[in-house]
N, C-alpha and C. Protein backbone atom coordinates (compact mmCIF):
# COMPACT_ATOMS: atom_id res chain seq x y z
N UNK A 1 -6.92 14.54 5.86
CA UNK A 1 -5.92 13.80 5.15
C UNK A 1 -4.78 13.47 6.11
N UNK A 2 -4.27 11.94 6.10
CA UNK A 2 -3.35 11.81 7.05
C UNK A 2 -1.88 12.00 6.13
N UNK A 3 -1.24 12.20 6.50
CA UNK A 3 0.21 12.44 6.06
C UNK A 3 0.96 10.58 5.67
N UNK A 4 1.67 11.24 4.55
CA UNK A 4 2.33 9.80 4.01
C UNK A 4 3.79 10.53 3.91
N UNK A 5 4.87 9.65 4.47
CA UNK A 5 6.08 10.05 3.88
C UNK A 5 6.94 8.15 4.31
N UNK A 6 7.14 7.76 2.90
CA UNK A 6 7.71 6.27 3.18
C UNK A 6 9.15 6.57 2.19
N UNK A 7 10.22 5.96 2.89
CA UNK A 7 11.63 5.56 1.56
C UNK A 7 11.68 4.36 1.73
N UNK A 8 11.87 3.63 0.81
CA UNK A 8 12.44 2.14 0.80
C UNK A 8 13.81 1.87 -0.42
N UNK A 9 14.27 1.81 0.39
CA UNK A 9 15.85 1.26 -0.56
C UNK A 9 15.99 -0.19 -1.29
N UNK A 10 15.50 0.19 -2.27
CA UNK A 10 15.84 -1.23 -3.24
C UNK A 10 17.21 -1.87 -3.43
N UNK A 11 18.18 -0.85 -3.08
CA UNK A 11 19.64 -1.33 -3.29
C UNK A 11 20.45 -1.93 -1.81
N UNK A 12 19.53 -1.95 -1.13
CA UNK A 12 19.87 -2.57 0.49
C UNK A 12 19.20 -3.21 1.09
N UNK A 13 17.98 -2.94 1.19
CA UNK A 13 17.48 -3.16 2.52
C UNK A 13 16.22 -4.33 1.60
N UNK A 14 15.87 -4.09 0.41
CA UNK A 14 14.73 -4.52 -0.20
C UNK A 14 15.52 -4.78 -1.48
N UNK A 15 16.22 -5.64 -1.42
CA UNK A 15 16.78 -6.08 -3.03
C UNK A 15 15.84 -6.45 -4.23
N UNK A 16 15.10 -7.57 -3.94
CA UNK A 16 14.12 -8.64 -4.66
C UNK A 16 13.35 -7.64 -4.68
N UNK A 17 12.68 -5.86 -4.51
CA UNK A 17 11.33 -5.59 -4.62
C UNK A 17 11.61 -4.55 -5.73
N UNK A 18 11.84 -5.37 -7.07
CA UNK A 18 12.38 -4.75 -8.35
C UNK A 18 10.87 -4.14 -9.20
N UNK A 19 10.65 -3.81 -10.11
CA UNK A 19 9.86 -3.94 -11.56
C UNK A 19 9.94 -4.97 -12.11
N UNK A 20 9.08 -5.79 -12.25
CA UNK A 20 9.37 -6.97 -13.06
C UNK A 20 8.89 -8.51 -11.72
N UNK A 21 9.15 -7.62 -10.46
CA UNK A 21 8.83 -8.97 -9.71
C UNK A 21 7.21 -8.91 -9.14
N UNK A 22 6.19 -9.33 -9.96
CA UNK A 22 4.98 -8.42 -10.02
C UNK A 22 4.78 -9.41 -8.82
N UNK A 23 3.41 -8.43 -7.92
CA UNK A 23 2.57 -9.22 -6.97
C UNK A 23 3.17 -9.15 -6.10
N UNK A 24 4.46 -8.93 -5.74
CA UNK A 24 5.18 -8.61 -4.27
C UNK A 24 5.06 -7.31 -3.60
N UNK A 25 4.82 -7.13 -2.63
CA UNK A 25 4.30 -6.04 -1.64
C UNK A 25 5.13 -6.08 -0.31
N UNK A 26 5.17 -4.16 -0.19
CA UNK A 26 5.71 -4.12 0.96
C UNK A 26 4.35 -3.23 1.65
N UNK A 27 4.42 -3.74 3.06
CA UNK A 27 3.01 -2.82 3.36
C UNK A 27 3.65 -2.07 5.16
N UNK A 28 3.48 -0.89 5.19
CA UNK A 28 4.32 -0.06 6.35
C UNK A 28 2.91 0.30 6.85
N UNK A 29 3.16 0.13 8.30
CA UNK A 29 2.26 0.61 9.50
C UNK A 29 2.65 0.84 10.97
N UNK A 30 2.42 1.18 11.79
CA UNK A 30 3.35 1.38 13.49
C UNK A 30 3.66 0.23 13.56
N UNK A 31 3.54 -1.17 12.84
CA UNK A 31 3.89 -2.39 13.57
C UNK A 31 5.85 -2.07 12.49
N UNK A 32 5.71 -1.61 11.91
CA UNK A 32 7.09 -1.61 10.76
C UNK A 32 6.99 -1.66 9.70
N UNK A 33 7.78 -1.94 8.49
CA UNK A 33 7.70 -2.46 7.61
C UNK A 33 7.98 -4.15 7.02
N UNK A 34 6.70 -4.84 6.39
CA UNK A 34 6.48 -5.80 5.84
C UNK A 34 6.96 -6.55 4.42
N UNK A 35 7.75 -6.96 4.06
CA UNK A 35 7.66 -7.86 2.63
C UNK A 35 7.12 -8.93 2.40
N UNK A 36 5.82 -9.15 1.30
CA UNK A 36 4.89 -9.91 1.69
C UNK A 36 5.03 -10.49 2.43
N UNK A 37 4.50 -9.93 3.64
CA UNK A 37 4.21 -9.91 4.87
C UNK A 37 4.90 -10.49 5.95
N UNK A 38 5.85 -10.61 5.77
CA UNK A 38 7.26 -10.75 6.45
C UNK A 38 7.89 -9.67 7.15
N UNK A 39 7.73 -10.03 8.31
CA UNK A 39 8.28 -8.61 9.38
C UNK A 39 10.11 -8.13 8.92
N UNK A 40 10.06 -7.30 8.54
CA UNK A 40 11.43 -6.73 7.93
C UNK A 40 12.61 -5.72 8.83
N UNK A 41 11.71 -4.16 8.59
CA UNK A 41 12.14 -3.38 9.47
C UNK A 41 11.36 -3.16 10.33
N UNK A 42 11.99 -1.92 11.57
CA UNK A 42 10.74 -0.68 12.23
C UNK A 42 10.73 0.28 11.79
N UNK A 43 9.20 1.05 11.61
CA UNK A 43 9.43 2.45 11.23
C UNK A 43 10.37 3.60 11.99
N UNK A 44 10.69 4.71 11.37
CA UNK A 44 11.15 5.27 12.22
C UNK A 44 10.37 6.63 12.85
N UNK A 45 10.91 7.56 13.19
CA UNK A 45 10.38 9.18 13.62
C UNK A 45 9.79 9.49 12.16
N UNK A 46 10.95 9.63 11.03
CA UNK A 46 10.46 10.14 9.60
C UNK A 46 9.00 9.89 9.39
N UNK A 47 8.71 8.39 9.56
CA UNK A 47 7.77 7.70 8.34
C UNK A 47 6.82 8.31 8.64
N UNK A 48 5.26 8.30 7.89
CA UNK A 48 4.08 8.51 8.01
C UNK A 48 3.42 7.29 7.40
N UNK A 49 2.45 6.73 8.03
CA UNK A 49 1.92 5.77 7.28
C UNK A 49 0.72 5.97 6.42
N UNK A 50 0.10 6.94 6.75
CA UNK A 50 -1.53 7.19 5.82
C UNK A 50 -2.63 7.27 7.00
N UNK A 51 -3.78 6.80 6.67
CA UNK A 51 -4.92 6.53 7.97
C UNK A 51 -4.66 4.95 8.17
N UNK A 52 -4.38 4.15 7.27
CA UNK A 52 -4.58 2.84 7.77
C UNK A 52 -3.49 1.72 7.01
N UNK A 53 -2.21 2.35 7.09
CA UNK A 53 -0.68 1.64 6.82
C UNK A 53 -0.78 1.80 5.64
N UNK A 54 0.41 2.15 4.55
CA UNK A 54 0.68 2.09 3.14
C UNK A 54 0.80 0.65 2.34
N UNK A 55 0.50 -0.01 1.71
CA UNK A 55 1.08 -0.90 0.85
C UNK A 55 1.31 -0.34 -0.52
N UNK A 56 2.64 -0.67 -1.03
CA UNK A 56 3.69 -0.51 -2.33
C UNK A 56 3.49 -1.87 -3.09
N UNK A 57 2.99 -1.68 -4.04
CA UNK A 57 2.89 -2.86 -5.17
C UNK A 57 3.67 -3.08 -6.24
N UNK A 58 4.04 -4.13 -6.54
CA UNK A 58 4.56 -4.06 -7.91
C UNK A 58 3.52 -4.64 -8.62
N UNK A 59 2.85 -3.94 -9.53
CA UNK A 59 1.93 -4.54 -10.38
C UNK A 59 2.31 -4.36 -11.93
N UNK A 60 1.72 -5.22 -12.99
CA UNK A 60 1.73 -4.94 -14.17
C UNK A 60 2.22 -3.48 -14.95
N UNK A 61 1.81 -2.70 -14.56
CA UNK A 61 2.03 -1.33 -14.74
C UNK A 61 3.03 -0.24 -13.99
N UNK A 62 4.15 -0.99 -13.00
CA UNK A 62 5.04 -0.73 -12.26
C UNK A 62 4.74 -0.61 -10.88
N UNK A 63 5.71 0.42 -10.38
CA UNK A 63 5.04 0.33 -8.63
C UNK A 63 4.17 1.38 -8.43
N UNK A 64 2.61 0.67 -7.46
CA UNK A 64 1.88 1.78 -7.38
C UNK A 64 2.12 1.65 -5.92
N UNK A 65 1.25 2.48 -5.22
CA UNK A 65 1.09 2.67 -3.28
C UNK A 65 -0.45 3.05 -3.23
N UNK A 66 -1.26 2.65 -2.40
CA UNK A 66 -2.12 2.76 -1.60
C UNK A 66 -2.31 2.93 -0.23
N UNK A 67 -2.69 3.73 0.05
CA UNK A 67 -3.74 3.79 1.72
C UNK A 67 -4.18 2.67 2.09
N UNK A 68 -3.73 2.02 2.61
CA UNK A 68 -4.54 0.77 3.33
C UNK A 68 -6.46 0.75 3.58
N UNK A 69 -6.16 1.44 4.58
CA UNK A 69 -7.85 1.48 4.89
C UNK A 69 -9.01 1.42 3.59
N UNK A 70 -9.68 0.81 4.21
CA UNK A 70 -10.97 0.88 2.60
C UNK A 70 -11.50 1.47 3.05
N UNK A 71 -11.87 2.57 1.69
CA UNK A 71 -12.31 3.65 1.45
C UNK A 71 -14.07 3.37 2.13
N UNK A 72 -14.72 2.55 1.65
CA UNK A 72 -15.95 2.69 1.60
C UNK A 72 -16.32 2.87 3.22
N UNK A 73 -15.07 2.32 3.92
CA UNK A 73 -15.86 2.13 5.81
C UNK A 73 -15.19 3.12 6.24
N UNK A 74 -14.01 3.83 5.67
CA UNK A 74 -13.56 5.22 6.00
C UNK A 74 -14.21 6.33 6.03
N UNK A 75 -14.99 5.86 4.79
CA UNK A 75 -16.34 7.31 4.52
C UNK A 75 -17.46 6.87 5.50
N UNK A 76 -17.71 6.08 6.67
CA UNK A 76 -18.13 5.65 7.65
C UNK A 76 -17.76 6.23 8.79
N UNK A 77 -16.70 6.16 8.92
CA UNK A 77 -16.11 6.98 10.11
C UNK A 77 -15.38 5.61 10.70
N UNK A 78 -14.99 4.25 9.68
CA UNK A 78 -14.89 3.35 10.66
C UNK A 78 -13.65 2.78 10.27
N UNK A 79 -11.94 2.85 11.00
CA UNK A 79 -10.68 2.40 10.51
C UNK A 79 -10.68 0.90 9.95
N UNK A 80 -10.60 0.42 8.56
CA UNK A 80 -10.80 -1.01 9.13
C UNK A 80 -9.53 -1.44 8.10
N UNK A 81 -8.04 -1.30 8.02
CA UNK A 81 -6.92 -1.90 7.08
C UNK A 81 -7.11 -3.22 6.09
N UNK A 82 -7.20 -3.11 5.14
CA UNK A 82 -7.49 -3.89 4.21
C UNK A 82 -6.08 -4.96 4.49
N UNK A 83 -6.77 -6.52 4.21
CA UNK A 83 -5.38 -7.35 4.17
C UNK A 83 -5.16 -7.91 2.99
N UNK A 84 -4.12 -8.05 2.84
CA UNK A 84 -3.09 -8.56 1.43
C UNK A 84 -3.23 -9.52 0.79
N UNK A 85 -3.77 -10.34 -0.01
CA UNK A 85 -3.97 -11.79 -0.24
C UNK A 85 -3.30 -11.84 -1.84
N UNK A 86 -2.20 -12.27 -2.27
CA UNK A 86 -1.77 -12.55 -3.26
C UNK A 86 -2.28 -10.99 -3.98
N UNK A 87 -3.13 -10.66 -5.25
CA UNK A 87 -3.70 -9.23 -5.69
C UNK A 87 -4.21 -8.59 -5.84
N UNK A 88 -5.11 -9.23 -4.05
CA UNK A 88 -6.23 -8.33 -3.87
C UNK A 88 -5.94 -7.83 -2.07
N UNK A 89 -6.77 -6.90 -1.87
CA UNK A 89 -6.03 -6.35 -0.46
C UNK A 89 -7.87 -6.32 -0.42
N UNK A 90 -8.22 -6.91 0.62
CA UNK A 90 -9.59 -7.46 1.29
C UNK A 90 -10.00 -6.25 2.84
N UNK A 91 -11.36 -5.94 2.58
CA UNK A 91 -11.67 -5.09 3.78
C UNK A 91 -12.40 -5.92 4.51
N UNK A 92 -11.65 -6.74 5.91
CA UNK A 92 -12.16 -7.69 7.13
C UNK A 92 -13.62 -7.34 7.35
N UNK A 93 -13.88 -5.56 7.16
CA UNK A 93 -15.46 -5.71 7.73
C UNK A 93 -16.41 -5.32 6.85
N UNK A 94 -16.26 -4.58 5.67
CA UNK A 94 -17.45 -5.15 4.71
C UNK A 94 -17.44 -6.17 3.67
N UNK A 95 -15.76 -6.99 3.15
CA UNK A 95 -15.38 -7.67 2.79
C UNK A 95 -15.55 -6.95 1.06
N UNK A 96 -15.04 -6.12 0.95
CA UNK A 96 -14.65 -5.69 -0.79
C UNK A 96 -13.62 -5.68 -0.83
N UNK A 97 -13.17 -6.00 -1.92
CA UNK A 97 -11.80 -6.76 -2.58
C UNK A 97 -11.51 -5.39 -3.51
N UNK A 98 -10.29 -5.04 -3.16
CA UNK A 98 -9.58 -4.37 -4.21
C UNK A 98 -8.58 -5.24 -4.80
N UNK A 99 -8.61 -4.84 -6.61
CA UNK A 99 -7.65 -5.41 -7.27
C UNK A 99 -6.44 -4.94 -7.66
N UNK A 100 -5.20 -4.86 -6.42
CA UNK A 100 -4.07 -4.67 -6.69
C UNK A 100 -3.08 -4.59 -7.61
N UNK A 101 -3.49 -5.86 -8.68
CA UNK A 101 -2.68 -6.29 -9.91
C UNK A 101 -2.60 -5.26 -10.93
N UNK A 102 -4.12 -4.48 -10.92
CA UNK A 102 -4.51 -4.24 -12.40
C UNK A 102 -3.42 -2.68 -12.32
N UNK A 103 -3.03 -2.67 -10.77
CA UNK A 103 -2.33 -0.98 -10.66
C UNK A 103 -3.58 -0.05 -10.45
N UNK A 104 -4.68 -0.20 -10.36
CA UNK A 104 -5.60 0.66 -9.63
C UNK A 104 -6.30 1.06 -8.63
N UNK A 105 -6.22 -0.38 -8.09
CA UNK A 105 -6.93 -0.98 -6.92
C UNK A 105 -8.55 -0.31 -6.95
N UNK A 106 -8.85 -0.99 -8.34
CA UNK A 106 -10.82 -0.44 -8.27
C UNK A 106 -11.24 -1.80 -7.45
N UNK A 107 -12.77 -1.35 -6.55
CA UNK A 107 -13.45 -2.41 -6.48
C UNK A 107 -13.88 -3.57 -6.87
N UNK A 108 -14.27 -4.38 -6.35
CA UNK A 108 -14.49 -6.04 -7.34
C UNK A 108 -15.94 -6.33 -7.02
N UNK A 109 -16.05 -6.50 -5.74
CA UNK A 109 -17.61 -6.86 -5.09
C UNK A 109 -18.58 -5.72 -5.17
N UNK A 110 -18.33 -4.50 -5.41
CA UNK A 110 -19.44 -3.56 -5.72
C UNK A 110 -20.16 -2.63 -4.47
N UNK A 111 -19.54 -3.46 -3.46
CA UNK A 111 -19.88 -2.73 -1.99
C UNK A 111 -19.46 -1.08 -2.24
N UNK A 112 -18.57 -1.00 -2.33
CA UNK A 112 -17.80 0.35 -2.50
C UNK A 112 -17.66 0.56 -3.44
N UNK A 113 -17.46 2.05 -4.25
CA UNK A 113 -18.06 2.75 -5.20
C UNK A 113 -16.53 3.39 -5.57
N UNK A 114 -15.46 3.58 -4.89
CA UNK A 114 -14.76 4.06 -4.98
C UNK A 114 -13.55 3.29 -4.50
N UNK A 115 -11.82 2.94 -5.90
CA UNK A 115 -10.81 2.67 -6.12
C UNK A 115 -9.90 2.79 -4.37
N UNK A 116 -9.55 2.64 -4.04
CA UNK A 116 -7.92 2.51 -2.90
C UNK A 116 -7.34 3.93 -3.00
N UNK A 117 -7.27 4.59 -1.76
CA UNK A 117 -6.64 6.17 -2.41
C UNK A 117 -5.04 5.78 -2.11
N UNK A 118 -4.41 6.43 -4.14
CA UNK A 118 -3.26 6.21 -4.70
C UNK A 118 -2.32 7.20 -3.87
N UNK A 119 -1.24 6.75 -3.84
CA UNK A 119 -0.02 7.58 -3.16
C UNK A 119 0.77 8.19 -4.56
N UNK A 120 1.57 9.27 -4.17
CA UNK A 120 2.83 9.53 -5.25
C UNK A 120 3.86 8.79 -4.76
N UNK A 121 4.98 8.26 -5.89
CA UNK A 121 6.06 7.22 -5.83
C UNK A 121 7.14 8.15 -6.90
N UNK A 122 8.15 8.60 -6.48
CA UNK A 122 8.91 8.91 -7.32
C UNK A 122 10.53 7.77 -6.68
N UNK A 123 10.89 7.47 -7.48
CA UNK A 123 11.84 6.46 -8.02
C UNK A 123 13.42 7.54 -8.07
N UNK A 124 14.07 7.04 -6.96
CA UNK A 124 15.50 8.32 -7.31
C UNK A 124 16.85 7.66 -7.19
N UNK A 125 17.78 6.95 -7.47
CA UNK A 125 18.98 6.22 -6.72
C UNK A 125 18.72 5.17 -6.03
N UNK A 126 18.12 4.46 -6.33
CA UNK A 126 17.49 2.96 -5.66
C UNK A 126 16.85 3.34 -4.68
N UNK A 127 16.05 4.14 -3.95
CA UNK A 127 15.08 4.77 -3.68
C UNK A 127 13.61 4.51 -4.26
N UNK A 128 12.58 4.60 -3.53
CA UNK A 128 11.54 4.78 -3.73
C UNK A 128 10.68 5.74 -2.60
N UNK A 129 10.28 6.92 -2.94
CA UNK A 129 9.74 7.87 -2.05
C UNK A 129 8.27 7.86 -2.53
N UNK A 130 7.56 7.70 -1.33
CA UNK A 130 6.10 7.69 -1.09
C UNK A 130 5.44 8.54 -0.49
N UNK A 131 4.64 9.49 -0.66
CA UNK A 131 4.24 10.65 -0.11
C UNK A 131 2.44 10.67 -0.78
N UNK A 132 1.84 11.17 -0.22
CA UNK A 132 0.07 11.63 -0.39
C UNK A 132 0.62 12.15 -1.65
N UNK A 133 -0.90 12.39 -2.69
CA UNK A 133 -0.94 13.23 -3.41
C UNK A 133 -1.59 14.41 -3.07
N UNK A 134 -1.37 15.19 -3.53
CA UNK A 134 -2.32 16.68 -2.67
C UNK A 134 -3.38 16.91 -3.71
């Protein structure tokens, strides 16, 4: 398990990445942090990104977080970061589509058998803290 530790400040640094503004994503990896996909910040010493960069969703059902990497080529042994496309986050090398929107990120194409592994998000003072679940 790789270590996750993300904050993002809604009251500064990320105004517009409210509840309510569905389909917008921030996605953190060694390159920094992204708003749909707009180079923003750099990470710092703190952050942890996961195995294959975090993305934070606002979906229907509030904000969820995912592990980047798809699961199905992870259980391969093979890193491959899923990319962002409006509300699905796409794996470049077996090409399964997770559906971001629904807040679960289950499979679509059937390649993979198994959902986007979910992060914990607790919400504190315009804060948003992202950490693994154990």
């Amino acid at each position: 398990m790789y270590p996750v530790h993300i904050e993002i400040n809604t009251e500064t640094v990320f105004i517009d990445f409210l509840p309510g503004s569905y389909n917008m994503f921030i996605t953190v990896d060694r390159d920094g942090y992204k708003e749909n996909g707009k180079y923003k910040l750099p990470v710092t010493v703190q952050d942890a990104w996961g195995y294959g960069g975090i993305v934070v969703y606002v979906s229907m059902i509030g904000y969820v977080a995912y592990d980047l990497a798809c699961p199905y080529c992870a259980g391969r042994g093979t890193k491959s970061p899923c990319e962002i496309d409006g509300i699905y986050a796409e794996c470049p090398l077996c090409t399964e589509r997770y559906d971001l929107g629904s807040g679960y990120a289950l499979p679509q194409k059937g390649v993979s058998r198994e959902a986007m592994r979910q992060m914990n998000i607790i919400q504190s003072g315009g804060k948003l803290i992202i950490s693994q679940k154990q």
